[in-house]
PDB file of N, CA and C in Angstrom:
ATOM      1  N   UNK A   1       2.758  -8.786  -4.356  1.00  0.00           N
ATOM      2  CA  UNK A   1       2.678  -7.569  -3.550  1.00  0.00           C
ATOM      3  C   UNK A   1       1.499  -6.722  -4.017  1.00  0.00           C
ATOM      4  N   UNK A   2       0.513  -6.389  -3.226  1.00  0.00           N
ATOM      5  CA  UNK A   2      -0.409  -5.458  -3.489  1.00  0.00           C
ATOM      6  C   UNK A   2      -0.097  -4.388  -2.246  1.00  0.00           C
ATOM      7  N   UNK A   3      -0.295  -3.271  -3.351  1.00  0.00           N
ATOM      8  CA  UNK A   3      -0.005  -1.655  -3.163  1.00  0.00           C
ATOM      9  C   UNK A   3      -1.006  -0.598  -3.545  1.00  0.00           C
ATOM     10  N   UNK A   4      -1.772   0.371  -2.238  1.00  0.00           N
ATOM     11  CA  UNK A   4      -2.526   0.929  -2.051  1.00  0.00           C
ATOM     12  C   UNK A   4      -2.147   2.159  -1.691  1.00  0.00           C
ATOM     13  N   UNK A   5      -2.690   3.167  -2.642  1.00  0.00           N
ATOM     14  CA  UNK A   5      -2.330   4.555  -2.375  1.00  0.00           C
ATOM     15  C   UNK A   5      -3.888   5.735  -1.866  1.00  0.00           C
ATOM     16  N   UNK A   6      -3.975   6.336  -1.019  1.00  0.00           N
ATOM     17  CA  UNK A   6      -4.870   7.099  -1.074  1.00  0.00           C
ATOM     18  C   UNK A   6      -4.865   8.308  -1.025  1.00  0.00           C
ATOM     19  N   UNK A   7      -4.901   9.265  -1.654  1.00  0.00           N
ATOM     20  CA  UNK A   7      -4.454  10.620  -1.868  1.00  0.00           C
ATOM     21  C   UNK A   7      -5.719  11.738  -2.375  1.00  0.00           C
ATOM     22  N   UNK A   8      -6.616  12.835  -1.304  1.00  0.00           N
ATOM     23  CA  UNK A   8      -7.805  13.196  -1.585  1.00  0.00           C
ATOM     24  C   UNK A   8      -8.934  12.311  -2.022  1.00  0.00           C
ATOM     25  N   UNK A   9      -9.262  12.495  -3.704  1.00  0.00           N
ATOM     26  CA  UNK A   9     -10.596  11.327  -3.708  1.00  0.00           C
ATOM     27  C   UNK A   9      -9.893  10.433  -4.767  1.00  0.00           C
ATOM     28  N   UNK A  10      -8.587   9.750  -4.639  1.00  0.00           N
ATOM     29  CA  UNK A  10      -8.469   8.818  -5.651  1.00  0.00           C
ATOM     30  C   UNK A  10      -7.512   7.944  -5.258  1.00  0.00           C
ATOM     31  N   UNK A  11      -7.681   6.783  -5.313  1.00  0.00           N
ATOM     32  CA  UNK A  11      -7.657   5.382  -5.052  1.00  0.00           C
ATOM     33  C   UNK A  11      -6.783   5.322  -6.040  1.00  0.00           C
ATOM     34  N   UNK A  12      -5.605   4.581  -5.994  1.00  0.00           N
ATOM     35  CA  UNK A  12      -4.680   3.660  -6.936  1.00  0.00           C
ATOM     36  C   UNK A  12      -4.496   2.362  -6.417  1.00  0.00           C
ATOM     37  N   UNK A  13      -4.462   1.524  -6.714  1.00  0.00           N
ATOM     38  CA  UNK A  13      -4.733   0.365  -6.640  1.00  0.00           C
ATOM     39  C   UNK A  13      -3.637  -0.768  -7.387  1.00  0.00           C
ATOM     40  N   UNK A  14      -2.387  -1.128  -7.055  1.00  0.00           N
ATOM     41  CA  UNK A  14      -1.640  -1.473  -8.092  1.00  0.00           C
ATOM     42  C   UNK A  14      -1.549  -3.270  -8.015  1.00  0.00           C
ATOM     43  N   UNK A  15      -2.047  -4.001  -8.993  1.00  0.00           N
ATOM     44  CA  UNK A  15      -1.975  -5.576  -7.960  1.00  0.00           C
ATOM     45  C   UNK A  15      -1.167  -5.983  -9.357  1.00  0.00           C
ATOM     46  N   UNK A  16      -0.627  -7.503  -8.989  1.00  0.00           N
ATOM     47  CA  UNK A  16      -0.129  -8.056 -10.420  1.00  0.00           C
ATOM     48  C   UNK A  16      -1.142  -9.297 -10.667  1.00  0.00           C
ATOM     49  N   UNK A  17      -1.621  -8.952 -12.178  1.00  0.00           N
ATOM     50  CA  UNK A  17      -2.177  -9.928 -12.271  1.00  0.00           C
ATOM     51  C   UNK A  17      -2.032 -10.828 -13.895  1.00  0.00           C
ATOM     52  N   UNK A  18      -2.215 -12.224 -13.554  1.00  0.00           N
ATOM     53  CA  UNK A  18      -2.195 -13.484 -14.534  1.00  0.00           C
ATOM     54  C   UNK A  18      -2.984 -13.557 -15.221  1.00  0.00           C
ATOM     55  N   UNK A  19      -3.670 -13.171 -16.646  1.00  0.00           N
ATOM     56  CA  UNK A  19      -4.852 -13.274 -17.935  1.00  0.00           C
ATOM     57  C   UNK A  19      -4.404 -13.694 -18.898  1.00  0.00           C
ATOM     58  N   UNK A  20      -3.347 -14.689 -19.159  1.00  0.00           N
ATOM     59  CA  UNK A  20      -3.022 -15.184 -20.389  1.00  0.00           C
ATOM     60  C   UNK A  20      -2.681 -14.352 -21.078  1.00  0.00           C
ATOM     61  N   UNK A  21      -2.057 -12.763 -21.121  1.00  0.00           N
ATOM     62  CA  UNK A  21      -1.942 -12.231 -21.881  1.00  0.00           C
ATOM     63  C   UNK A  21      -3.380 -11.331 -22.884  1.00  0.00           C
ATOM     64  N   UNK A  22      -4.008 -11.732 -22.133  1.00  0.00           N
ATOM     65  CA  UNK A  22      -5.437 -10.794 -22.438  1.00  0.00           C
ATOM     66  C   UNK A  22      -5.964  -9.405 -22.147  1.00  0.00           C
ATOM     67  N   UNK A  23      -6.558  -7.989 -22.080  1.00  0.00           N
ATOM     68  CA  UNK A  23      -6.400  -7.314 -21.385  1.00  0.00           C
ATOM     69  C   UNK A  23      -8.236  -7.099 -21.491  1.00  0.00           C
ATOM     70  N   UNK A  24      -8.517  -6.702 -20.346  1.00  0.00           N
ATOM     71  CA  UNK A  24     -10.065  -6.818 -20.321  1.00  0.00           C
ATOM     72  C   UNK A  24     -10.066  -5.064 -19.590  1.00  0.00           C
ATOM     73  N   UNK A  25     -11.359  -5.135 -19.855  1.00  0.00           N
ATOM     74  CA  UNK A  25     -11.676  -3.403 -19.240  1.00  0.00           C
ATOM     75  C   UNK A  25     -13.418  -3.618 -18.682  1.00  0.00           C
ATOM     76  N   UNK A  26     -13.374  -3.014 -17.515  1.00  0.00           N
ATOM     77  CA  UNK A  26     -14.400  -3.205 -16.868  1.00  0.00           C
ATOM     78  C   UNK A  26     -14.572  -1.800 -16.482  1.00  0.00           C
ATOM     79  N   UNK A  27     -15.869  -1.221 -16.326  1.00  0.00           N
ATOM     80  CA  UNK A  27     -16.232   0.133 -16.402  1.00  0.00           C
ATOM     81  C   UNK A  27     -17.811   0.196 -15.247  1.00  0.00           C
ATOM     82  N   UNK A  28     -17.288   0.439 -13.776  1.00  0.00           N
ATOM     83  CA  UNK A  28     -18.152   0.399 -13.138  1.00  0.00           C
ATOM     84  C   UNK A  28     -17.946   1.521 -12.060  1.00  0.00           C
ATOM     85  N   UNK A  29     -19.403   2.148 -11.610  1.00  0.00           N
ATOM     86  CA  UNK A  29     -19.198   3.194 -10.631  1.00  0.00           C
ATOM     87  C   UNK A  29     -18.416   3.216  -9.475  1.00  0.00           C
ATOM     88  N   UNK A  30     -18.396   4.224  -8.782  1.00  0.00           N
ATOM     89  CA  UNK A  30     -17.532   4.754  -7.413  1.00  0.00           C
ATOM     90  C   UNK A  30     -18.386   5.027  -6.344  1.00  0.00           C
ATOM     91  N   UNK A  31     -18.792   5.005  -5.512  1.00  0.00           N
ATOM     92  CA  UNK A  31     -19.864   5.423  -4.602  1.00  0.00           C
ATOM     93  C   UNK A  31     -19.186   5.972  -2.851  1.00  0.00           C
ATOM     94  N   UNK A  32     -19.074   7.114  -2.465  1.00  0.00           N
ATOM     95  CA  UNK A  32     -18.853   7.164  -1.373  1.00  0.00           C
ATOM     96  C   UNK A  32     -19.402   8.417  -0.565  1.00  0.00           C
ATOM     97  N   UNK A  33     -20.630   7.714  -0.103  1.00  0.00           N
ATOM     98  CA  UNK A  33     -21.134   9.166   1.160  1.00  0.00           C
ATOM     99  C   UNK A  33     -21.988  10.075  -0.119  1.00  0.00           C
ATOM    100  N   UNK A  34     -22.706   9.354  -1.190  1.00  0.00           N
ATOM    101  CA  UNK A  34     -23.311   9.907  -1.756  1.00  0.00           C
ATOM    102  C   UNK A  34     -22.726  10.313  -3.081  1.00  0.00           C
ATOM    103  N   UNK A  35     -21.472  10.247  -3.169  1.00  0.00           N
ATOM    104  CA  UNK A  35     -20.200  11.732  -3.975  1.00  0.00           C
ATOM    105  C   UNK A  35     -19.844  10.136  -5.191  1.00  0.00           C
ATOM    106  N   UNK A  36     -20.301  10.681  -6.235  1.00  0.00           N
ATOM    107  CA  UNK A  36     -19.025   9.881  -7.178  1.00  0.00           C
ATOM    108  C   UNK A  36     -17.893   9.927  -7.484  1.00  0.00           C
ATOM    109  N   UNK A  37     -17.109   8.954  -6.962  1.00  0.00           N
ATOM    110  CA  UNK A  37     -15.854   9.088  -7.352  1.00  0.00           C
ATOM    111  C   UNK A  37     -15.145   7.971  -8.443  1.00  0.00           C
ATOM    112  N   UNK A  38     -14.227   8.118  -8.518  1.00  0.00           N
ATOM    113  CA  UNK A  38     -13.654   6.922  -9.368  1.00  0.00           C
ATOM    114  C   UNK A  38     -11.974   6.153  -8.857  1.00  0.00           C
ATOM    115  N   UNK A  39     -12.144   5.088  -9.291  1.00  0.00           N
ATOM    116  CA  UNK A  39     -11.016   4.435  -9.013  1.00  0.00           C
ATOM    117  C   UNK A  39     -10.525   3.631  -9.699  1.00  0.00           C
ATOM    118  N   UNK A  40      -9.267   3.799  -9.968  1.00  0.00           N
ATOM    119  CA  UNK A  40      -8.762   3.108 -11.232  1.00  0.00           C
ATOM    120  C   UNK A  40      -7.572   2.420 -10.424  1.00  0.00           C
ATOM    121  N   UNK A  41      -7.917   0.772 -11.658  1.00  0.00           N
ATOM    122  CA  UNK A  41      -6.872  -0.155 -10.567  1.00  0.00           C
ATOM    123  C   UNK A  41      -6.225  -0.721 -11.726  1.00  0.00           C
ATOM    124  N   UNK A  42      -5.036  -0.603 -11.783  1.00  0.00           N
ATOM    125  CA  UNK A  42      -3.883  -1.632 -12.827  1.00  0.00           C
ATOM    126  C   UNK A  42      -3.241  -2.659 -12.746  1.00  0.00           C
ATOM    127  N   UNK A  43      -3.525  -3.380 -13.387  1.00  0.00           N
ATOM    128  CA  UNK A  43      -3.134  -4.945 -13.257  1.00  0.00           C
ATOM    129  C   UNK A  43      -1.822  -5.124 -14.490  1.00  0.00           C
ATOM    130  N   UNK A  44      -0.724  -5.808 -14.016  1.00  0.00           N
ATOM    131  CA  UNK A  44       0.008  -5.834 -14.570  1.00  0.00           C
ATOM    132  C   UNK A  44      -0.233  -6.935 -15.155  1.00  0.00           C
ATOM    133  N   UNK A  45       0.196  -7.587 -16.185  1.00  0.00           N
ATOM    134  CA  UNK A  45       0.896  -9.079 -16.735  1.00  0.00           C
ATOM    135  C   UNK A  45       1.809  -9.121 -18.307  1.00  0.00           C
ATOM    136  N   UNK A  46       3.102  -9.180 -17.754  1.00  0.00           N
ATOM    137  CA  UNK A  46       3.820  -9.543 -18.529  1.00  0.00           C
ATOM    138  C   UNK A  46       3.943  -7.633 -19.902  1.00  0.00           C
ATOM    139  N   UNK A  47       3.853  -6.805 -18.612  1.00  0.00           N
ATOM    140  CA  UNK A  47       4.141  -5.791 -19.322  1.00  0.00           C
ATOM    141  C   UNK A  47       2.605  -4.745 -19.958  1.00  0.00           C
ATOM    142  N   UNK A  48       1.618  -5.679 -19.598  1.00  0.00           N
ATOM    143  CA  UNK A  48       0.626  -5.397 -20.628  1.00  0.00           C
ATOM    144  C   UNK A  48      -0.062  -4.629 -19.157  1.00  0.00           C
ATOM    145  N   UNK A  49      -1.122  -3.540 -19.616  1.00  0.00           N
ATOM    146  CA  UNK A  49      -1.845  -2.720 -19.003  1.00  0.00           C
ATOM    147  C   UNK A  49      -3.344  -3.115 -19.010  1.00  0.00           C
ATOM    148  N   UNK A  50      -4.255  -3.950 -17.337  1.00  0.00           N
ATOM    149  CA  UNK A  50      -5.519  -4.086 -17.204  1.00  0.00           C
ATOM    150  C   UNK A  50      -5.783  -2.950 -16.574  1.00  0.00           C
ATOM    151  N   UNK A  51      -6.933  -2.351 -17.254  1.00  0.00           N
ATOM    152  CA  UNK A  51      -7.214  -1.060 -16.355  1.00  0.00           C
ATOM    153  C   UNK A  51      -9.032  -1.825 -16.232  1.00  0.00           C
ATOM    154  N   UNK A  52      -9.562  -1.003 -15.083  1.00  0.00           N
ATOM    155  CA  UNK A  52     -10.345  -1.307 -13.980  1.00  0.00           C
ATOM    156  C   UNK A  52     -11.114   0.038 -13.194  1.00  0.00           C
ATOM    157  N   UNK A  53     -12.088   0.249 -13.519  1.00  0.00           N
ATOM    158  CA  UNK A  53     -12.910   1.112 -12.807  1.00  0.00           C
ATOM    159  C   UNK A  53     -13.446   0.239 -11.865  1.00  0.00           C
ATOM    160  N   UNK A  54     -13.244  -0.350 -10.293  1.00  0.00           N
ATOM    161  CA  UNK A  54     -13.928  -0.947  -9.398  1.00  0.00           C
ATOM    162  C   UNK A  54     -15.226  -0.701  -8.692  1.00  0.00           C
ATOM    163  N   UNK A  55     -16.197  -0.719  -8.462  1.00  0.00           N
ATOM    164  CA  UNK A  55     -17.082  -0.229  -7.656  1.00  0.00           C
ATOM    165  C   UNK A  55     -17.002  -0.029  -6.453  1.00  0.00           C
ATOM    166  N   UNK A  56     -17.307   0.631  -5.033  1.00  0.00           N
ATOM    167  CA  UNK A  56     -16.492   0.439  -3.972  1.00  0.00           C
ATOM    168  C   UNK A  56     -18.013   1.101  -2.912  1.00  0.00           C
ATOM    169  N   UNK A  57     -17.971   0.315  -1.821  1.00  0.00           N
ATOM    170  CA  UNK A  57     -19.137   1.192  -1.334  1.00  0.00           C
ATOM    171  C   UNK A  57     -19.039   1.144   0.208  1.00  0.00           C
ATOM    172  N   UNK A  58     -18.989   2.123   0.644  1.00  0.00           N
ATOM    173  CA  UNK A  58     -18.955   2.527   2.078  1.00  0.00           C
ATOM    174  C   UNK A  58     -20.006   3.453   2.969  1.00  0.00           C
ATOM    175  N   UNK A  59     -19.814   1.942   3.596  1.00  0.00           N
ATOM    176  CA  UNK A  59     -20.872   2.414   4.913  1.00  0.00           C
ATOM    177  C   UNK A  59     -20.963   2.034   6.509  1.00  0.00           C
ATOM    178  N   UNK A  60     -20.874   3.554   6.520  1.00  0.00           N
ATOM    179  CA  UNK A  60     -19.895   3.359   7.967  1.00  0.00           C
ATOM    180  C   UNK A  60     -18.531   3.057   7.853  1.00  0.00           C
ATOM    181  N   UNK A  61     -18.447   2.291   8.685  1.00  0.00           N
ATOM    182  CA  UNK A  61     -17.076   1.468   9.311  1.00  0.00           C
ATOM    183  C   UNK A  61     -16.823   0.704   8.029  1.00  0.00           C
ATOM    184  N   UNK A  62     -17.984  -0.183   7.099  1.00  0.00           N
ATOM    185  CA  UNK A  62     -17.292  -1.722   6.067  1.00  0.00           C
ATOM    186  C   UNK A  62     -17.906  -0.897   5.244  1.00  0.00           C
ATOM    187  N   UNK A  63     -16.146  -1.683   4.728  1.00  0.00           N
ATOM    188  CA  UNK A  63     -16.126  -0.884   2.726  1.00  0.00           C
ATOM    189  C   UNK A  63     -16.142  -2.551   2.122  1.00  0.00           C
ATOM    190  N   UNK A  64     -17.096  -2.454   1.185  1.00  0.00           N
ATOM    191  CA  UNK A  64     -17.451  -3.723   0.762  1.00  0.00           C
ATOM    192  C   UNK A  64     -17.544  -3.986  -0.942  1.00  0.00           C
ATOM    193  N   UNK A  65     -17.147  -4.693  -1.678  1.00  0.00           N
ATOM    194  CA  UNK A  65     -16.217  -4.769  -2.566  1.00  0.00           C
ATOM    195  C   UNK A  65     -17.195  -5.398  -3.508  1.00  0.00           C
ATOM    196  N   UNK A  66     -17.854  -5.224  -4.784  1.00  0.00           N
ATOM    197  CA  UNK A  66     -18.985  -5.887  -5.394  1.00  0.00           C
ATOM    198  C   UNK A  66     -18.012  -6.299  -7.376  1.00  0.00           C
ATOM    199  N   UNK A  67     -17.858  -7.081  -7.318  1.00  0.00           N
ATOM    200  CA  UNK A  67     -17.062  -6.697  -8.599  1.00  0.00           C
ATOM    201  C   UNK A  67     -17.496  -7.826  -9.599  1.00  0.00           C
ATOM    202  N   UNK A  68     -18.520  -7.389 -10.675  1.00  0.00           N
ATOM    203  CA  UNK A  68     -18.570  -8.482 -11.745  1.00  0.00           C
ATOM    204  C   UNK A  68     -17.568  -8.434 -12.797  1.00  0.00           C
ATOM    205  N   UNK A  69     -17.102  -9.898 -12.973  1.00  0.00           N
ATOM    206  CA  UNK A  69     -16.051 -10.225 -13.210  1.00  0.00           C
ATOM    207  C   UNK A  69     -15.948 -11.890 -14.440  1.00  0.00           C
ATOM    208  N   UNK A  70     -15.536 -11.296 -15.905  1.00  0.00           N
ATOM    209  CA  UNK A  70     -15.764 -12.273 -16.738  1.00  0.00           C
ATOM    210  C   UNK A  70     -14.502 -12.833 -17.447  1.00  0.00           C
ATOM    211  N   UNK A  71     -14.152 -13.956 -17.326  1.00  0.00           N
ATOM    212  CA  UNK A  71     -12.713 -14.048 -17.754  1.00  0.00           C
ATOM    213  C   UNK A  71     -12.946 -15.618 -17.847  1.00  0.00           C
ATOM    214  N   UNK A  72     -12.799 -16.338 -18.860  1.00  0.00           N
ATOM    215  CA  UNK A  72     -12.281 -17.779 -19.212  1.00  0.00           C
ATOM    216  C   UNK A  72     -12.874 -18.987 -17.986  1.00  0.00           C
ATOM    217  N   UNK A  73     -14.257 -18.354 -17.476  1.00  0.00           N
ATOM    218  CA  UNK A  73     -14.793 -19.001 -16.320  1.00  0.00           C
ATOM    219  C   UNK A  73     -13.510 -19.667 -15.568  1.00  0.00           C
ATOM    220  N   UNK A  74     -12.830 -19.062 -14.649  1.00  0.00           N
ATOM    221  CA  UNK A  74     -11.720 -19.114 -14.072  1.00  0.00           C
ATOM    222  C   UNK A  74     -12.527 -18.447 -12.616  1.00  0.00           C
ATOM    223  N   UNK A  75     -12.510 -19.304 -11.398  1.00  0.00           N
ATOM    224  CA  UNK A  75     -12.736 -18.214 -10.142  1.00  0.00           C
ATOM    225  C   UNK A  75     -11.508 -17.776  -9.844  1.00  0.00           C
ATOM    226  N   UNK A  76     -11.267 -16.569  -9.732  1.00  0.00           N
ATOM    227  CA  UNK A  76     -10.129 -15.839  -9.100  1.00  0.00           C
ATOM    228  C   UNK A  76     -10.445 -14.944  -7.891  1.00  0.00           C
ATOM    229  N   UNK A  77      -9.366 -15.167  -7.221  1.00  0.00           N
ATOM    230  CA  UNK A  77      -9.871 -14.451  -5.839  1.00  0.00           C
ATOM    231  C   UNK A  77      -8.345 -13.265  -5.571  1.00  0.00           C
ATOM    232  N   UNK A  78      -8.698 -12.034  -5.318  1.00  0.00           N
ATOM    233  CA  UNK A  78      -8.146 -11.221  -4.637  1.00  0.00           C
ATOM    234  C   UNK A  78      -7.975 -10.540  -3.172  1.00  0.00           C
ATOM    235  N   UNK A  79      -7.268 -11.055  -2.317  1.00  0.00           N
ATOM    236  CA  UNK A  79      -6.870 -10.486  -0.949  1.00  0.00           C
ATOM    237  C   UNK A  79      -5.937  -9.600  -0.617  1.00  0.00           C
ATOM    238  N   UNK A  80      -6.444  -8.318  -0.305  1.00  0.00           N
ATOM    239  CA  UNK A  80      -5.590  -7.431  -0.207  1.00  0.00           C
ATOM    240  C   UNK A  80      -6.308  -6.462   0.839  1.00  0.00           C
ATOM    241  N   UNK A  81      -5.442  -5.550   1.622  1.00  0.00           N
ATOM    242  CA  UNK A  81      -5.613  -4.915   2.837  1.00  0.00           C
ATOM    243  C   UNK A  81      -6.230  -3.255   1.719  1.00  0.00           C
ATOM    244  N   UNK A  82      -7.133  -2.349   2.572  1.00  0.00           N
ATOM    245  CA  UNK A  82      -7.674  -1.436   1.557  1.00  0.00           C
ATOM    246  C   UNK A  82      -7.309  -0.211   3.123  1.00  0.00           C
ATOM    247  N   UNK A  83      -6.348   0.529   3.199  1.00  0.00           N
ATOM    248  CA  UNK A  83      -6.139   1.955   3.550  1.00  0.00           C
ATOM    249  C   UNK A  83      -7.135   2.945   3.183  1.00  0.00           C
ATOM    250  N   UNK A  84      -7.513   3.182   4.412  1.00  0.00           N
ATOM    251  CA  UNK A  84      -8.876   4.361   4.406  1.00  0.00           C
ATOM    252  C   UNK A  84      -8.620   5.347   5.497  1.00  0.00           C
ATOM    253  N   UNK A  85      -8.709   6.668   5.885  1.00  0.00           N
ATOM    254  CA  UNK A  85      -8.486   7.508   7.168  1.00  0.00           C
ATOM    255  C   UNK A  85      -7.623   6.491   8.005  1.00  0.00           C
ATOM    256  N   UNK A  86      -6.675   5.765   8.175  1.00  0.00           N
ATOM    257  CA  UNK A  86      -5.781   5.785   8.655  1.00  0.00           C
ATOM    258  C   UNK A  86      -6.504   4.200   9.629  1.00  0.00           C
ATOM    259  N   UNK A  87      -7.764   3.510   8.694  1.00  0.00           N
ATOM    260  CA  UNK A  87      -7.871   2.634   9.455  1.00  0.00           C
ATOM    261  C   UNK A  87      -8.016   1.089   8.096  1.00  0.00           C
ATOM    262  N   UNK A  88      -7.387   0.156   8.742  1.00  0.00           N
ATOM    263  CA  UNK A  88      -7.305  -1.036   7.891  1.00  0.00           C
ATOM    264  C   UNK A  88      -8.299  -2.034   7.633  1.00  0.00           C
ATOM    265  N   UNK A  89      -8.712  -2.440   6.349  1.00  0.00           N
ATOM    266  CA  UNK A  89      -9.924  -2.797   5.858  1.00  0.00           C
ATOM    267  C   UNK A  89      -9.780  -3.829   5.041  1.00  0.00           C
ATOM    268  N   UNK A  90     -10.352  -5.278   4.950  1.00  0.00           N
ATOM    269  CA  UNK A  90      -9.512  -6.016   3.901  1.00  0.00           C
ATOM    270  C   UNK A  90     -10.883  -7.028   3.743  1.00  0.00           C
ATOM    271  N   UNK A  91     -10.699  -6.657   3.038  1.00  0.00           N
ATOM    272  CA  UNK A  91     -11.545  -7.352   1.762  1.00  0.00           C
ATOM    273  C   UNK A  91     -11.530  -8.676   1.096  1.00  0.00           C
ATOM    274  N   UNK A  92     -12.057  -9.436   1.188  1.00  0.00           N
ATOM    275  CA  UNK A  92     -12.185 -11.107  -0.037  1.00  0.00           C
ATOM    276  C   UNK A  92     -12.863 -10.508  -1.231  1.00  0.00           C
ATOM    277  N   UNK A  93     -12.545 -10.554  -2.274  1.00  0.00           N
ATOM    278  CA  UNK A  93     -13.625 -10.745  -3.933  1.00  0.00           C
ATOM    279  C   UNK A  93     -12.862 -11.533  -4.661  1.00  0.00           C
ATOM    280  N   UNK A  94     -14.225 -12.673  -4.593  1.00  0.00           N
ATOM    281  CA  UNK A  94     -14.405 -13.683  -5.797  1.00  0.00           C
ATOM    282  C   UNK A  94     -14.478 -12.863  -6.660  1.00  0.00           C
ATOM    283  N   UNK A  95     -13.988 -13.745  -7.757  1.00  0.00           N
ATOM    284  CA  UNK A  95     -14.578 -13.091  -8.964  1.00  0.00           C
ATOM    285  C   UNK A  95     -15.192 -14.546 -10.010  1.00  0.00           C
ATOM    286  N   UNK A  96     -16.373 -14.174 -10.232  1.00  0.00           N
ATOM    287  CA  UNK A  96     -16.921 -15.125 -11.102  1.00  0.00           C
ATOM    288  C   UNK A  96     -17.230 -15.333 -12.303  1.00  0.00           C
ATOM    289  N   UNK A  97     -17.133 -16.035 -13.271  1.00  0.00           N
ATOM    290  CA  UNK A  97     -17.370 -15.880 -14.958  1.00  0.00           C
ATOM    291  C   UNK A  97     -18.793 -16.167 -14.375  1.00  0.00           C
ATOM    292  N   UNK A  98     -19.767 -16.231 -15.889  1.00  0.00           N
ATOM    293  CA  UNK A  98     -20.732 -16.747 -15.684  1.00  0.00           C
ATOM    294  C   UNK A  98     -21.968 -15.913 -15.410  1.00  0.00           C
ATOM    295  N   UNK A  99     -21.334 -14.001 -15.117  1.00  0.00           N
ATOM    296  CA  UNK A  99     -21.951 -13.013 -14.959  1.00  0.00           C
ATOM    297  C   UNK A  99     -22.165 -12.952 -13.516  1.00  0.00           C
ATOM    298  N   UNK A 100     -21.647 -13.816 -12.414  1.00  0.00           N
ATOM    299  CA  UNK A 100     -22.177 -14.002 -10.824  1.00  0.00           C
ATOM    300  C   UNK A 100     -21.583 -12.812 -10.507  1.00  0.00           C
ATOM    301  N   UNK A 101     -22.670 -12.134  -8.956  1.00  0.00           N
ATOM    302  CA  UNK A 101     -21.560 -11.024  -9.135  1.00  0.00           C
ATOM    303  C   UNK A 101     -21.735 -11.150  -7.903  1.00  0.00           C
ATOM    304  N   UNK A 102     -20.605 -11.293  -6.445  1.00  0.00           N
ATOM    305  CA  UNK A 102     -20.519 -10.966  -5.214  1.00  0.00           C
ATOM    306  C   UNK A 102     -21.523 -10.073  -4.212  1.00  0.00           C
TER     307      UNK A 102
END
């Protein structure tokens, strides 16, 4: 189950996710209409806390999802629907070891 909250300028983002028990931290900007914002996304596994600053960038109509992503060269992919002004937006990100970035 992925669960999306949007409330003024902040994004929650709640997904569950599988890392062997690892917890990684990724620290990347917010971008919207010029304005920095931030968004913090938590990944569960097995109790343990991934926290996640995502990058996010909108323009116009497509919000488009850029996320470098380093983990046990494993491709992992996330699909999930993204709630914005009341219109539905959904997104594919690979995520690639190897430093590739979408």
């Amino acid at each position: 189950m992925v669960r999306y909250w949007y409330s003024g300028r902040i994004l929650e983002v709640l997904v569950p996710f599988w890392s062997h028990g690892r917890v990684l931290r990724v620290l990347v900007p917010y971008w919207y209409c010029g304005r920095v914002l931030e968004v913090m996304v938590r990944y569960w596994y097995s109790g343990r806390i991934l926290e996640v600053l995502v990058p996010f960038w909108y323009h116009g109509r497509v919000l488009r999802v850029l996320v470098p992503y380093w983990y046990c060269g494993r491709v992992l992919e996330v699909l999930g629907p993204f709630w914005y002004c009341g219109r539905v937006l959904r997104a594919l990100v690979p995520y690639w070891y190897c430093g590739r970035v979408l």
